[in-house]
Protein backbone atom coordinates (compact mmCIF):
# COMPACT_ATOMS: atom_id res chain seq x y z
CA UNK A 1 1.14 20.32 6.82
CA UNK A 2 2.83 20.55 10.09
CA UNK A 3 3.32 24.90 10.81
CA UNK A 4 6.17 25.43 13.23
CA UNK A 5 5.31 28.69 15.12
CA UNK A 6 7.34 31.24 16.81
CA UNK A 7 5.50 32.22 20.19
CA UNK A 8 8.90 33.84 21.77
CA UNK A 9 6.98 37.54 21.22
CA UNK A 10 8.70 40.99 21.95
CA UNK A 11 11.82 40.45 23.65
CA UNK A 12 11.14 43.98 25.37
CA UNK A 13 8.53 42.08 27.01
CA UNK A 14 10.95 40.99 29.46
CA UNK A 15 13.54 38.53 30.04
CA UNK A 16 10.50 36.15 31.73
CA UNK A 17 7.04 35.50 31.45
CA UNK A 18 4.70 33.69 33.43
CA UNK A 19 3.18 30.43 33.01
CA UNK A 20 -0.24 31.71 31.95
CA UNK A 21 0.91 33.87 29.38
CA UNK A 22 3.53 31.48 28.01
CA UNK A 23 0.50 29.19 27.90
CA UNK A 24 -1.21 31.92 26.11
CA UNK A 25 1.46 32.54 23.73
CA UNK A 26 2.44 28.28 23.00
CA UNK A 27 -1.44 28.05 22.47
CA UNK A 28 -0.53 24.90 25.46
CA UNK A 29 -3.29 24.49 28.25
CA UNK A 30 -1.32 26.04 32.24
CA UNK A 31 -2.16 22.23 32.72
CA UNK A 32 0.70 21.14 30.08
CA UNK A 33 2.90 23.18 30.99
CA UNK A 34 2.51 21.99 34.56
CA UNK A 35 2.65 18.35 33.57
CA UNK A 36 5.86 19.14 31.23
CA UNK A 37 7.78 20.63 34.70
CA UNK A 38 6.64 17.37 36.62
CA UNK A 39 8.04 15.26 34.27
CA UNK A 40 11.53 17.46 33.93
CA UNK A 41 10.68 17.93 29.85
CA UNK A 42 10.22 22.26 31.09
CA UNK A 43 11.83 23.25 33.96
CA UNK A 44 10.92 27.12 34.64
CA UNK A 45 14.27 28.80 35.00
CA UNK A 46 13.60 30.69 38.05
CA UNK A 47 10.77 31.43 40.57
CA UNK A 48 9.79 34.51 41.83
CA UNK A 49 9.67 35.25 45.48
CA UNK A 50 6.20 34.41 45.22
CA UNK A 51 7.19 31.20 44.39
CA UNK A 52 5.73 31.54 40.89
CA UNK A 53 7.40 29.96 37.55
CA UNK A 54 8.96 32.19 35.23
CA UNK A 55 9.71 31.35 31.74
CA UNK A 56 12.93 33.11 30.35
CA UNK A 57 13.39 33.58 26.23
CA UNK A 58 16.08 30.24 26.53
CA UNK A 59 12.84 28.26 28.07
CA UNK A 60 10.50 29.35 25.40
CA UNK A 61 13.13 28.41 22.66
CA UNK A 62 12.99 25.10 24.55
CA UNK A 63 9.39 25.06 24.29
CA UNK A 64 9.33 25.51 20.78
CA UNK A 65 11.49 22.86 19.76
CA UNK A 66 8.84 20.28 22.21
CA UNK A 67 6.21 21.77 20.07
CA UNK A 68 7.95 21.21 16.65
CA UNK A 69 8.66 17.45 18.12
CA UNK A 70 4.83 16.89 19.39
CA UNK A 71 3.54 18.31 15.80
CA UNK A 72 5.92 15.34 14.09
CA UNK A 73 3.80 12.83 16.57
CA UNK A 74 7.44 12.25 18.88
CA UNK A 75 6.10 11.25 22.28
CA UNK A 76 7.33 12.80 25.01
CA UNK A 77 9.61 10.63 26.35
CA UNK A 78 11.72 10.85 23.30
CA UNK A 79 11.84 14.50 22.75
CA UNK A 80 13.08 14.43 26.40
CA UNK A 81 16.23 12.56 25.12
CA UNK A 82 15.48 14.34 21.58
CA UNK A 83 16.35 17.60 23.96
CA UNK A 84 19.64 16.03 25.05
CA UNK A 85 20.92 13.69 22.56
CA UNK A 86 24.30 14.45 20.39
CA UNK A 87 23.37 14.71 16.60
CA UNK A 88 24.30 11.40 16.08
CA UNK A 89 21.53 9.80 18.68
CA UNK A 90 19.02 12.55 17.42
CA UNK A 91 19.23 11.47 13.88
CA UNK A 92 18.43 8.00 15.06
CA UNK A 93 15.33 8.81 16.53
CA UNK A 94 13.67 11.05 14.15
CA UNK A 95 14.54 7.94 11.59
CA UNK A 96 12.52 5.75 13.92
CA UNK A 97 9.84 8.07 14.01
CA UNK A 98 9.97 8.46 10.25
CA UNK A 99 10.48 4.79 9.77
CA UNK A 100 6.89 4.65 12.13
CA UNK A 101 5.01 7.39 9.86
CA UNK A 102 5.98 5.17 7.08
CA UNK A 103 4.51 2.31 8.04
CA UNK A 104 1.21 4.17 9.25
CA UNK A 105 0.91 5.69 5.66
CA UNK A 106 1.43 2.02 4.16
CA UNK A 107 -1.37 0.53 6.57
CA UNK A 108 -3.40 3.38 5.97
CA UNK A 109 -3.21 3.18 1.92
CA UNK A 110 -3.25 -0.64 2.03
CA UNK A 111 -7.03 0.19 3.92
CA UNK A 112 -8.06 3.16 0.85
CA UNK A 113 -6.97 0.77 -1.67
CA UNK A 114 -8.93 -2.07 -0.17
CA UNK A 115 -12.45 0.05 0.61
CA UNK A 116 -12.08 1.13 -3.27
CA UNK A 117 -11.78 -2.47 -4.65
CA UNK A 118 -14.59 -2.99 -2.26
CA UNK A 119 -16.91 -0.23 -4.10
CA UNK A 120 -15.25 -0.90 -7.27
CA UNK A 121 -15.41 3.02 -8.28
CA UNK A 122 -12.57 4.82 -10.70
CA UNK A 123 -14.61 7.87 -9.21
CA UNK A 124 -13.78 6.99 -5.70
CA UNK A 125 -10.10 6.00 -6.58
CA UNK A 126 -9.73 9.76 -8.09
CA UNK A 127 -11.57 11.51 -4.77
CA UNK A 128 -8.99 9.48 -2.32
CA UNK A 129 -6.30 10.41 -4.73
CA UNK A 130 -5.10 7.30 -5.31
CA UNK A 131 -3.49 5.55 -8.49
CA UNK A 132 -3.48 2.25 -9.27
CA UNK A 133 -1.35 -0.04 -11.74
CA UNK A 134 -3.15 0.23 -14.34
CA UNK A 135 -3.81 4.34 -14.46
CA UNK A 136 0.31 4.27 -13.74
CA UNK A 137 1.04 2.27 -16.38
CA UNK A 138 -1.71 4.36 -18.89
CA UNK A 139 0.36 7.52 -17.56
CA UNK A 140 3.84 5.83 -18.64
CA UNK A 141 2.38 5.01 -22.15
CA UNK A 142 1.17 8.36 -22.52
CA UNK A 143 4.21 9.61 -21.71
CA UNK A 144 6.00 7.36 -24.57
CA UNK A 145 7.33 5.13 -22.89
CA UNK A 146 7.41 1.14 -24.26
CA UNK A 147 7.30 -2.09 -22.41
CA UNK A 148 10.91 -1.73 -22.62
CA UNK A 149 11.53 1.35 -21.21
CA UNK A 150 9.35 0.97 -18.11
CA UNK A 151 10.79 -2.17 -17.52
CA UNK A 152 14.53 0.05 -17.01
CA UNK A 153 12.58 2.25 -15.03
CA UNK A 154 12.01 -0.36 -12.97
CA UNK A 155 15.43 -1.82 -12.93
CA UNK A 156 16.53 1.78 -11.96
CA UNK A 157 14.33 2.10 -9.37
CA UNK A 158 15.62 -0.80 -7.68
CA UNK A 159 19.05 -0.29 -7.92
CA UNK A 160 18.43 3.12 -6.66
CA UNK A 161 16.52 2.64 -3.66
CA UNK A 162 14.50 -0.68 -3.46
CA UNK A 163 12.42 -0.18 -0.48
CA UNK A 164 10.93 3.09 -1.46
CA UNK A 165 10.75 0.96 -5.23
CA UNK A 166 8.71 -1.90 -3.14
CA UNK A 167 6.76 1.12 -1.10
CA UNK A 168 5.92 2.46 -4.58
CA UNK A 169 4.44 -1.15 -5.87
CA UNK A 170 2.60 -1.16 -2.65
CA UNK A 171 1.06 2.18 -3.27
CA UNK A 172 -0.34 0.86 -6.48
CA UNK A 173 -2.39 -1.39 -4.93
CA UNK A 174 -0.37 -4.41 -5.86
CA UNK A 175 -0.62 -7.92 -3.96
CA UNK A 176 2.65 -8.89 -2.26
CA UNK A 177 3.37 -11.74 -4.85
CA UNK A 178 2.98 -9.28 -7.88
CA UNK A 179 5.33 -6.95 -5.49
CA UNK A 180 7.86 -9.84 -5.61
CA UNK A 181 7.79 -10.92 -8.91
CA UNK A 182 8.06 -6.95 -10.49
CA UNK A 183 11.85 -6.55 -7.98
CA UNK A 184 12.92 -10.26 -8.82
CA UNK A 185 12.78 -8.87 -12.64
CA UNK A 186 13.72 -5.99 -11.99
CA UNK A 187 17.28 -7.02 -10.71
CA UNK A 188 18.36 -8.60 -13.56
CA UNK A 189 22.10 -8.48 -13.61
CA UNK A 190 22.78 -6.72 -15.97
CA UNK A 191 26.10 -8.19 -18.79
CA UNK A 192 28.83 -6.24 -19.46
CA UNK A 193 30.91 -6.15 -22.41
């Protein structure tokens, strides 16, 4: 589980801090933070005569938010527009990067499910946490439901949303022609009197 932490501190600690202990505080190597000015991501918002970056509580807010975005796997060159963007243009790239996650969970369960059929192990299945069609449809039995009834679960499940329904299928361990065959018949159009 992604944590989102607060690093800001004591605001009676001053309205800046230095790099080092705003590297301290983000838990971010002096090195980061140096590479996030270069790159315009951080900008310091002033110097002291020294010439040294100073952090005020606005950067440090800023800093957070790169954090959160890093933690969700955003690369860097989209939280800089992330940082920018109107809601609009942010919502469209967090659904890209959720759209991405997606797809990383779906190769990564398509590999569990094949390593299991591999060792051919209901123990194994169980440890990876994984459920296959026939343990689902056991669970829907148990539950009371008849061929009938899962069948409109299915239908629902299309109408409703059909690529998390086809995501679902997927998860189950289901080849790609079974996939197709259970959202053909599940779309039956359905007569009204």
């Amino acid at each position: 589980m992604i944590k989102i932490t607060n690093f800001i501190g004591d605001p009676m600690s001053g309205p800046t801090i230095s790099i080092g202990k705003l590297a301290r505080k983000s838990g971010l190597s002096r090195s980061t933070l140096l590479y996030y000015d270069s790159i315009g991501l951080l900008k310091p918002s002033v110097r002291s005569e020294s010439r040294y970056r100073l952090y005020s509580v606005e950067d440090q807010k800023h800093l957070e938010q790169i954090c959160m975005y890093r933690q969700m796997g955003i690369p860097l060159r989209e939280i800089k527009t992330l940082l920018k963007a109107s809601g609009g243009h942010a919502a469209g790239i967090l659904e890209n990067q959720l759209d991405q996650l997606s797809e990383q969970i779906r190769i990564l369960r398509e590999r569990q499910y094949a390593i299991v059929r591999l060792l051919k192990s209901r123990d194994l299945m169980k440890k990876a946490g994984v459920i296959d069609k026939q343990a689902w449809i056991e669970i829907l039995k148990s539950s009371g439901m008849s061929k009938e009834d899962m069948q409109r679960w299915h239908e629902e499940f299309e109408k409703m949303s059909p690529q998390a329904h086809h995501d679902f299928l997927s998860a189950l361990g289901l080849e790609e022609m079974e996939i197709r065959e259970i959202r053909q018949s599940s779309r039956k159009i359905v007569k009204t009197v």
